[in-house]
PDB file of N, CA and C in Angstrom:
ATOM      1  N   UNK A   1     114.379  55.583 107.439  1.00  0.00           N
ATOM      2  CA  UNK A   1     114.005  56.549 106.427  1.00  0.00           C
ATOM      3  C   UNK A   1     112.569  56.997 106.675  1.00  0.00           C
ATOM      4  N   UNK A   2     112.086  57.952 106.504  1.00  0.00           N
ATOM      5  CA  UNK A   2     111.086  58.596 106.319  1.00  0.00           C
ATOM      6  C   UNK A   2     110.235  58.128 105.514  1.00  0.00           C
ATOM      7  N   UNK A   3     108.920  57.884 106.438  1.00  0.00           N
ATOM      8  CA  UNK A   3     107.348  56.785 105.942  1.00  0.00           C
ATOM      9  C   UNK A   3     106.838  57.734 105.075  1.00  0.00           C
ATOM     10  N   UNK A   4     107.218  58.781 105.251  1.00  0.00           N
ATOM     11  CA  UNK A   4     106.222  59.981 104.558  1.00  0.00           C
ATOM     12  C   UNK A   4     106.781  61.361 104.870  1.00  0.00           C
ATOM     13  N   UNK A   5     107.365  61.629 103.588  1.00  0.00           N
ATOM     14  CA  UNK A   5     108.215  63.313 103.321  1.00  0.00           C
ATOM     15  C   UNK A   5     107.311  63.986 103.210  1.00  0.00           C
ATOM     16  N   UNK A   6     105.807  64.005 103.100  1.00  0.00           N
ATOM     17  CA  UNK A   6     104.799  65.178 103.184  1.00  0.00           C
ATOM     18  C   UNK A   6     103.913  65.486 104.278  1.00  0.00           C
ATOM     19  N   UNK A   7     104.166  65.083 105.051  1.00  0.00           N
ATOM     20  CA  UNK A   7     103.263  64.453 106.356  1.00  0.00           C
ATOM     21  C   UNK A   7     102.405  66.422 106.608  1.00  0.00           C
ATOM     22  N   UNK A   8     103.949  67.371 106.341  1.00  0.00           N
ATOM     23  CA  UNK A   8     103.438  68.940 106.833  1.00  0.00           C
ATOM     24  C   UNK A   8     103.574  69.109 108.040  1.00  0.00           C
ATOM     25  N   UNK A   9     104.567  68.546 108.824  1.00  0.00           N
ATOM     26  CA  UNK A   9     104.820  68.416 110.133  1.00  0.00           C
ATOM     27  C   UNK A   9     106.057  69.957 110.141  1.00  0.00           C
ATOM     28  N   UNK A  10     106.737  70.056 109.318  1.00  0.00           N
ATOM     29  CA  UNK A  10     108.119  70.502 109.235  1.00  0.00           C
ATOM     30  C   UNK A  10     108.943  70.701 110.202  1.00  0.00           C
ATOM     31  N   UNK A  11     108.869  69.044 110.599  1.00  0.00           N
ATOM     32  CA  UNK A  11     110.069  68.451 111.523  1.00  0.00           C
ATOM     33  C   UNK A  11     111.003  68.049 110.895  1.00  0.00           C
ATOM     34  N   UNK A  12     111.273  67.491 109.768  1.00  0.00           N
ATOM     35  CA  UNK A  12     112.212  67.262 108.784  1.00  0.00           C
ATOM     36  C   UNK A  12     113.634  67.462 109.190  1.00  0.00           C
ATOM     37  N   UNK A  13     114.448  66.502 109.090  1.00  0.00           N
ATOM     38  CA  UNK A  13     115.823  67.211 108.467  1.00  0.00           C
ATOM     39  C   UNK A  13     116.521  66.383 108.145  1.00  0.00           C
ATOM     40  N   UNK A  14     117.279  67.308 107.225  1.00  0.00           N
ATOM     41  CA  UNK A  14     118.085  66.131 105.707  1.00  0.00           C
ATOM     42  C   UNK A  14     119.748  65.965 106.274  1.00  0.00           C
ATOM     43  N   UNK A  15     119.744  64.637 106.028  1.00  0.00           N
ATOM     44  CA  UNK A  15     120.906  64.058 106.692  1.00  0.00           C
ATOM     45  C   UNK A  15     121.734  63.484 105.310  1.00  0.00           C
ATOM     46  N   UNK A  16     123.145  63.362 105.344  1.00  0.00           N
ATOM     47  CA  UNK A  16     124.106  62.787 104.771  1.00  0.00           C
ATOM     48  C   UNK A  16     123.311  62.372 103.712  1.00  0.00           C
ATOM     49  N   UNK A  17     123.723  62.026 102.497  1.00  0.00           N
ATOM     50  CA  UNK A  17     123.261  61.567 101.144  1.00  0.00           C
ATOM     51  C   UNK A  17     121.304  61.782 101.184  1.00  0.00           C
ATOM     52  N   UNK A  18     121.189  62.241 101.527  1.00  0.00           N
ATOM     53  CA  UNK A  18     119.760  63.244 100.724  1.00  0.00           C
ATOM     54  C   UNK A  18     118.692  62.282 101.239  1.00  0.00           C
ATOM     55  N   UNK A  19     119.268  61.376 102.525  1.00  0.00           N
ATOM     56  CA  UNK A  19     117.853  60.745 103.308  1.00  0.00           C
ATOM     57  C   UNK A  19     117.043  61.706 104.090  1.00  0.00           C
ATOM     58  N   UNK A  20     115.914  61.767 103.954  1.00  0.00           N
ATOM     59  CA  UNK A  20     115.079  62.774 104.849  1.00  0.00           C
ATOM     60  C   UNK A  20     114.740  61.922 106.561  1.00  0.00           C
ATOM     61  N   UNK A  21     114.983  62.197 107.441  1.00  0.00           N
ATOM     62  CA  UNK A  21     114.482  61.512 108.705  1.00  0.00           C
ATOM     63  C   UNK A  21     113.520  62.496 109.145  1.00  0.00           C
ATOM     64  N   UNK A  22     112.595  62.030 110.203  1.00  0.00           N
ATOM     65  CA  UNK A  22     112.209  62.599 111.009  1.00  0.00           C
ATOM     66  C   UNK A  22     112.622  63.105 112.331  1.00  0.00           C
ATOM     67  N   UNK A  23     112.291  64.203 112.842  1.00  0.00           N
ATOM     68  CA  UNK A  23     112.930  64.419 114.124  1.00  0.00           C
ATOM     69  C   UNK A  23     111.803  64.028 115.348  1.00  0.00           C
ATOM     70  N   UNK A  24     112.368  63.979 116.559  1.00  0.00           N
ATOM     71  CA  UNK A  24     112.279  62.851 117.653  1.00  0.00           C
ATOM     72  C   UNK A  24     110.667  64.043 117.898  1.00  0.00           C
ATOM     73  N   UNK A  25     109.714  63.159 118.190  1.00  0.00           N
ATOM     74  CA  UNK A  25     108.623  63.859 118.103  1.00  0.00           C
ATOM     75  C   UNK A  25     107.817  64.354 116.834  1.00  0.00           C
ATOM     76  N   UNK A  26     108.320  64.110 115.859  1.00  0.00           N
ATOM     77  CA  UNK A  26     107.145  64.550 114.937  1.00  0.00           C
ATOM     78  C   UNK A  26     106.100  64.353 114.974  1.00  0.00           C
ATOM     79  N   UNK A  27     104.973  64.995 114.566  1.00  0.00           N
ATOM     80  CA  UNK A  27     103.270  64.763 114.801  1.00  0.00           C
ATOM     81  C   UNK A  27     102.716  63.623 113.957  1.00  0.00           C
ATOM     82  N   UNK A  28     103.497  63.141 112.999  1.00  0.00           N
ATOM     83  CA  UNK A  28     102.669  62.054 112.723  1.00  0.00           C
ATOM     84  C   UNK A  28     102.926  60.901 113.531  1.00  0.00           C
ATOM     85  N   UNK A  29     104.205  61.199 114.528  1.00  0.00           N
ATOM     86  CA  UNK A  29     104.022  59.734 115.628  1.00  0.00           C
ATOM     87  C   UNK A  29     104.944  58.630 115.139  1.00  0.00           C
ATOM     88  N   UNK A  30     105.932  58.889 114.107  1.00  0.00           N
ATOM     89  CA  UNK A  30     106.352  58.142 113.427  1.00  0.00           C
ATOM     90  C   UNK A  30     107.966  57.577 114.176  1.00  0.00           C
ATOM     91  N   UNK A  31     108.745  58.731 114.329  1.00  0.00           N
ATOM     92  CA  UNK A  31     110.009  58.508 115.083  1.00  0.00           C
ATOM     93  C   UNK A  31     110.752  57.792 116.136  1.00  0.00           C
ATOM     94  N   UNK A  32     109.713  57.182 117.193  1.00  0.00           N
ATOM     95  CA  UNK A  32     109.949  56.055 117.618  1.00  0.00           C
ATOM     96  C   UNK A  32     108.827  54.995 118.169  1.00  0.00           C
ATOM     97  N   UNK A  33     107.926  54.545 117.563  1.00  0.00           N
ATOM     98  CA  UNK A  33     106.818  54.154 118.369  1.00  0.00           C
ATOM     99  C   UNK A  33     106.695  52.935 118.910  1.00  0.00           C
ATOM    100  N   UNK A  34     106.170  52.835 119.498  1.00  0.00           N
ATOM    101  CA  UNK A  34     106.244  51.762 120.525  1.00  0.00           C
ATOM    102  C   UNK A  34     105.602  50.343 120.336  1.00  0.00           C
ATOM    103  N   UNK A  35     105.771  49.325 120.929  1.00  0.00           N
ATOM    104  CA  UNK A  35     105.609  48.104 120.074  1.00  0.00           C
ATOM    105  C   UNK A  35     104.464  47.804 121.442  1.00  0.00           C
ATOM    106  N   UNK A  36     104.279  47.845 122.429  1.00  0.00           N
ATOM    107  CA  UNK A  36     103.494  47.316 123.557  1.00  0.00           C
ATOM    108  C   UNK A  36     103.197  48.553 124.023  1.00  0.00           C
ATOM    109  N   UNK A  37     101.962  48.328 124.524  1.00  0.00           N
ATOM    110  CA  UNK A  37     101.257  49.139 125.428  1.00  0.00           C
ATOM    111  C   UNK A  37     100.471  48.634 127.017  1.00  0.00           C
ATOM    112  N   UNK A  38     100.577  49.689 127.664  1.00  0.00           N
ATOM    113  CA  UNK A  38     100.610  48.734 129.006  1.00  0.00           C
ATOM    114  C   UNK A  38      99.120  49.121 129.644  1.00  0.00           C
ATOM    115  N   UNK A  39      98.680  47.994 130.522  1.00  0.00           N
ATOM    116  CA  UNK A  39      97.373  47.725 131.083  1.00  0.00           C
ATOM    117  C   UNK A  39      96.220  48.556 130.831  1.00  0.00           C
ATOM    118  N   UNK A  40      97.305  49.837 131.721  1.00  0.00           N
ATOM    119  CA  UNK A  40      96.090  50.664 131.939  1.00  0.00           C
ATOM    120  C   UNK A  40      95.852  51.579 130.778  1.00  0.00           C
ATOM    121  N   UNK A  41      96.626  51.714 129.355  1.00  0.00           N
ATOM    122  CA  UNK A  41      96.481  52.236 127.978  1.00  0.00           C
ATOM    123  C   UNK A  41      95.336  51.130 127.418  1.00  0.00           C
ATOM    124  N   UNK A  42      95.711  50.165 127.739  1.00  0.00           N
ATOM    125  CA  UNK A  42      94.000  49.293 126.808  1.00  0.00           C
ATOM    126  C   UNK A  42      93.165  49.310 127.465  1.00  0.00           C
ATOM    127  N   UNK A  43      93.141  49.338 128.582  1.00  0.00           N
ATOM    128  CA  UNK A  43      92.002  49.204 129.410  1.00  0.00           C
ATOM    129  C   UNK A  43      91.139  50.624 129.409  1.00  0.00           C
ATOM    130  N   UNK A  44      91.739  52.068 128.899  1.00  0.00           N
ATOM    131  CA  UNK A  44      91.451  52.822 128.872  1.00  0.00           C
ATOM    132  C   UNK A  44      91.030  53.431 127.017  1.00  0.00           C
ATOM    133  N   UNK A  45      91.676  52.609 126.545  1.00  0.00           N
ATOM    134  CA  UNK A  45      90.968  52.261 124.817  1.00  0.00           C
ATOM    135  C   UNK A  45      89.754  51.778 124.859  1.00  0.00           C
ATOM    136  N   UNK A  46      89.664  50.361 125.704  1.00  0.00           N
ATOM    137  CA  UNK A  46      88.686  49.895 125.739  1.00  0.00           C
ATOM    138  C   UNK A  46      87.367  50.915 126.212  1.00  0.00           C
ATOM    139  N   UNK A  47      87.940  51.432 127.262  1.00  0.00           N
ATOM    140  CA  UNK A  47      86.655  52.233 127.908  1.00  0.00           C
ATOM    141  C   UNK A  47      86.473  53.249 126.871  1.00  0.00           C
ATOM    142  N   UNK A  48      87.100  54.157 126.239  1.00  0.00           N
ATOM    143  CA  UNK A  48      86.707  54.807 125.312  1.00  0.00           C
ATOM    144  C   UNK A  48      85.574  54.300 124.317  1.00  0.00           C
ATOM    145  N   UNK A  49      86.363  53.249 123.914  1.00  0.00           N
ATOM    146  CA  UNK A  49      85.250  52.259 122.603  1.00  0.00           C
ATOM    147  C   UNK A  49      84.331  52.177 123.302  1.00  0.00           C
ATOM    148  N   UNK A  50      83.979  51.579 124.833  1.00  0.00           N
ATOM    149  CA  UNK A  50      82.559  51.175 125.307  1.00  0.00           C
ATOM    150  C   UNK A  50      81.559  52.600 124.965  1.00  0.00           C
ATOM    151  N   UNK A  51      82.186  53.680 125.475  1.00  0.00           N
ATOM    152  CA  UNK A  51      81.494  54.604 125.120  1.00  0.00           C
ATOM    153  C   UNK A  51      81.081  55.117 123.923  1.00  0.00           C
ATOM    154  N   UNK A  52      81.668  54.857 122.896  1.00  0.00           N
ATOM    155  CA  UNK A  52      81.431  55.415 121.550  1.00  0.00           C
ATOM    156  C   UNK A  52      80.528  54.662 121.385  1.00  0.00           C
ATOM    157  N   UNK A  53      80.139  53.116 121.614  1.00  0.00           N
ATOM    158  CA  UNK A  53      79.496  51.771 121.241  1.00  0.00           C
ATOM    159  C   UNK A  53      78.173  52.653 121.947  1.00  0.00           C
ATOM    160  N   UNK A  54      78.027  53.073 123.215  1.00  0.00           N
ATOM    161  CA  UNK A  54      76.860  53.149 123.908  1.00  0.00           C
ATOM    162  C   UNK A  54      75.940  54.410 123.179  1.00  0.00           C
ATOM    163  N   UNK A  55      77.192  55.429 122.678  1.00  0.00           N
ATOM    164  CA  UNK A  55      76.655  56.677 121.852  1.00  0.00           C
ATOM    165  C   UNK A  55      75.787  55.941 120.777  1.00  0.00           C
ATOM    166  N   UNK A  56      76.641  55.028 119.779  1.00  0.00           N
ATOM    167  CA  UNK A  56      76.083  54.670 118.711  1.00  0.00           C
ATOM    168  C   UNK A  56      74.898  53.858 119.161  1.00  0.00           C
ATOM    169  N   UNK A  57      74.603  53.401 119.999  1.00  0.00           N
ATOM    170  CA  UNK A  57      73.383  52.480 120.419  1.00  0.00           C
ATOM    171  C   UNK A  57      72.202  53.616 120.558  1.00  0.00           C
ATOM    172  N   UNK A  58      72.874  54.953 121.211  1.00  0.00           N
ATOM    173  CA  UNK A  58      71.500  55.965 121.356  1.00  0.00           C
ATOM    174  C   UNK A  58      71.479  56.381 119.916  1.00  0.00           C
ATOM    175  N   UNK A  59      71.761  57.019 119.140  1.00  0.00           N
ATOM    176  CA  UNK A  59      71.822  57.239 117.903  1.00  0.00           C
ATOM    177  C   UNK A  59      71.028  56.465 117.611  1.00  0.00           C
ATOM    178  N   UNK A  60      71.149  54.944 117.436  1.00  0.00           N
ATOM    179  CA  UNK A  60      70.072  54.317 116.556  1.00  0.00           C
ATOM    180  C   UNK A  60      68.956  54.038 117.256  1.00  0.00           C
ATOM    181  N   UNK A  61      68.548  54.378 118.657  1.00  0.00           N
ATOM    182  CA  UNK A  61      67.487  54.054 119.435  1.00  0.00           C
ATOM    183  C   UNK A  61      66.822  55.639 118.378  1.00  0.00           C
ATOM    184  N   UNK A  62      67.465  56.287 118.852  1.00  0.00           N
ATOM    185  CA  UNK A  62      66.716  57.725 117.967  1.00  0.00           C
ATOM    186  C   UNK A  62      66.487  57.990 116.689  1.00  0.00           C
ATOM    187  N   UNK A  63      66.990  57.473 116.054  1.00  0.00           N
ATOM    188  CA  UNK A  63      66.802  57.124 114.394  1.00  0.00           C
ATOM    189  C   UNK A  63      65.545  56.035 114.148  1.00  0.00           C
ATOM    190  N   UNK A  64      65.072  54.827 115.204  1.00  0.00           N
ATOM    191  CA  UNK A  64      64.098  53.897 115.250  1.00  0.00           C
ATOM    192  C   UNK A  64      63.420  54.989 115.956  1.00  0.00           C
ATOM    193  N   UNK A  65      63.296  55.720 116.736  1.00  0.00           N
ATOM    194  CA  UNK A  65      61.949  56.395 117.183  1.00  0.00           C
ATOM    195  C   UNK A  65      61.587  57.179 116.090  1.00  0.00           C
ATOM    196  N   UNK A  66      62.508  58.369 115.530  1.00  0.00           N
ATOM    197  CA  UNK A  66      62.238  59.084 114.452  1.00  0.00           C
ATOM    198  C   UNK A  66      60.965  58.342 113.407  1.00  0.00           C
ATOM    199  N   UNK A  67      61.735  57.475 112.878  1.00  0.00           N
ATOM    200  CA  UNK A  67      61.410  56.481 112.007  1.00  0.00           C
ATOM    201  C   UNK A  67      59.433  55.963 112.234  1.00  0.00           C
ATOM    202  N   UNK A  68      59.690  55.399 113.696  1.00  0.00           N
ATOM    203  CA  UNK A  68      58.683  54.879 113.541  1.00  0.00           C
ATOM    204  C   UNK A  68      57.716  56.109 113.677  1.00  0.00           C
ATOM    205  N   UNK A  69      57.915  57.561 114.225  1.00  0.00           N
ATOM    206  CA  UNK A  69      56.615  58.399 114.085  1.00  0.00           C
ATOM    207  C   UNK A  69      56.221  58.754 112.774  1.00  0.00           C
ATOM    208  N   UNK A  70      57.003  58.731 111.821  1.00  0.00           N
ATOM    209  CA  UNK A  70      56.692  59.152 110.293  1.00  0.00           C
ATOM    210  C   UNK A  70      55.890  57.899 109.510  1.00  0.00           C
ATOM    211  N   UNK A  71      55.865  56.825 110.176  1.00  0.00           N
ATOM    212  CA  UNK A  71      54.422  55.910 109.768  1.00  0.00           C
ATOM    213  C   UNK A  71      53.519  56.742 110.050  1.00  0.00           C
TER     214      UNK A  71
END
């Protein structure tokens, strides 16, 4: 059954006694998803996160410089 009849995908379609399913591909990702992911999908999560981590490290290097010139 359908996680969510409002999602606004309008992939929808109504089957036998008034269950709503999703159809194969809908955008919220819901219709068949997958239970494991393989090597090179985490390993490539991971590298994403390293980078967001390294952004957020400049961010606050620049927020402590900001900072300390307004003493």
């Amino acid at each position: 059954m359908c996680h969510q009849t409002s999602c606004g995908c309008e992939q929808h379609e109504q089957i036998s006694r008034g269950v709503t399913q999703h159809h194969q591909g809908c955008c919220c990702g819901y219709a068949h998803p997958r239970r494991f992911r393989t090597r090179e999908e985490i390993v490539q999560d991971m590298d994403d996160y390293l980078k967001q981590l390294h952004a957020e490290i400049k961010g606050v290097e620049e927020r402590i410089a900001e900072l300390k010139k307004e003493d």
